[in-house]
Protein backbone atom coordinates (compact mmCIF):
# COMPACT_ATOMS: atom_id res chain seq x y z
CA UNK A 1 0.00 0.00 0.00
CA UNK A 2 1.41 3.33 -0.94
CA UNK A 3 2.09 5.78 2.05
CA UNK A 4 -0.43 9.08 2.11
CA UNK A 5 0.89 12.27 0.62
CA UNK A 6 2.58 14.07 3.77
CA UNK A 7 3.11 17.73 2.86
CA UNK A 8 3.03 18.72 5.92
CA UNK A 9 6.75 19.90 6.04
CA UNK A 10 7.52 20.19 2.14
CA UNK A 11 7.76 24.14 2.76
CA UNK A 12 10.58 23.67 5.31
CA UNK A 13 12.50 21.98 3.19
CA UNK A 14 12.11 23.71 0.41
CA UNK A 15 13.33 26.63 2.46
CA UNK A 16 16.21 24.74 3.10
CA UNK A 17 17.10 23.93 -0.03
CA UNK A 18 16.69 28.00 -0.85
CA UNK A 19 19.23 28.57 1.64
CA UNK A 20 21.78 25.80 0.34
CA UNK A 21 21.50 27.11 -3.17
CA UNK A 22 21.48 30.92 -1.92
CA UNK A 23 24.91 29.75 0.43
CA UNK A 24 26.23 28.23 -3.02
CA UNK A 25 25.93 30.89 -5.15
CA UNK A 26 27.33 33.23 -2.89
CA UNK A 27 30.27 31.00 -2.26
CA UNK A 28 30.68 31.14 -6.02
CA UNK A 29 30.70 35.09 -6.31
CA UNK A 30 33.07 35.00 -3.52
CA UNK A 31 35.19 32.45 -5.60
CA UNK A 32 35.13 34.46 -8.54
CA UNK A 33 36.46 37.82 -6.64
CA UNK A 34 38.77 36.37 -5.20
CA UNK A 35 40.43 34.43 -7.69
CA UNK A 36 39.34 36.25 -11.05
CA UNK A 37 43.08 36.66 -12.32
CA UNK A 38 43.79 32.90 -11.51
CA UNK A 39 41.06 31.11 -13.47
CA UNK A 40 40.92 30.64 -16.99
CA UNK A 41 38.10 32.58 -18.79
CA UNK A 42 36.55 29.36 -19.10
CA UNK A 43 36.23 28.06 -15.61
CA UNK A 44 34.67 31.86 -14.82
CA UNK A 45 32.05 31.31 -17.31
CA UNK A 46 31.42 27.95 -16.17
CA UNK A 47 31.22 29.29 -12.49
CA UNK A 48 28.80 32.46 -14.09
CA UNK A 49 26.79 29.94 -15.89
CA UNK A 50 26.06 27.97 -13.02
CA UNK A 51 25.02 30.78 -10.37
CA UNK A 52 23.04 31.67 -13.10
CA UNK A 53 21.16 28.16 -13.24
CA UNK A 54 21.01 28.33 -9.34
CA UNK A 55 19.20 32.03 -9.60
CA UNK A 56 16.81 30.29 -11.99
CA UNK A 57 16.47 27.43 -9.41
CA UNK A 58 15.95 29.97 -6.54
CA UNK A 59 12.99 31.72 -8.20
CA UNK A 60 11.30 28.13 -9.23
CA UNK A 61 11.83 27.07 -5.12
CA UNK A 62 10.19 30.58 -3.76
CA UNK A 63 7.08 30.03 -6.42
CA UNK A 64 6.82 26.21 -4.81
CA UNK A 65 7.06 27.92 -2.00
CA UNK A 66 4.13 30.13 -2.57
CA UNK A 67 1.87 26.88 -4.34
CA UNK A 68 2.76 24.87 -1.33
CA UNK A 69 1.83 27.58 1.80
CA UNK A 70 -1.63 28.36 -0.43
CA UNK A 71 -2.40 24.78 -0.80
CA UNK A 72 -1.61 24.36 2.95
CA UNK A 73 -4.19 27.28 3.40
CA UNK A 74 -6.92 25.39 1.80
């Protein structure tokens, strides 16, 4: 038998998961600041490309976010 749909905490962790990926990205920046003369132009673009996926991710987490506290509301 398949176990009920518990939602009850999804917003929590997709909180966390914000976080993680916010903690990430800034780790990233703080990468590319520091070490911008080291890297080839490559591995910066690679780095940019990626924070921008994870700003992309961010946005799609806060509007689960949003579905999942209005659903909770219901």
């Amino acid at each position: 038998m398949a176990k009920p749909d518990d939602r009850s905490d999804n917003v929590e962790h997709l909180q966390e998961a914000v976080q993680h990926t916010i903690g990430n990205l800034e780790d990233a920046e703080d990468y590319l600041a520091e070490h911008a003369e080291e890297i080839s132009p490559e591995e910066a673009e690679s780095i940019s490309d990626k924070n921008a996926r994870r700003r992309n991710s961010i946005e799609r987490y806060r509007s689960e976010i949003k579905d999942e506290a209005e659903a909770g509301d219901e």
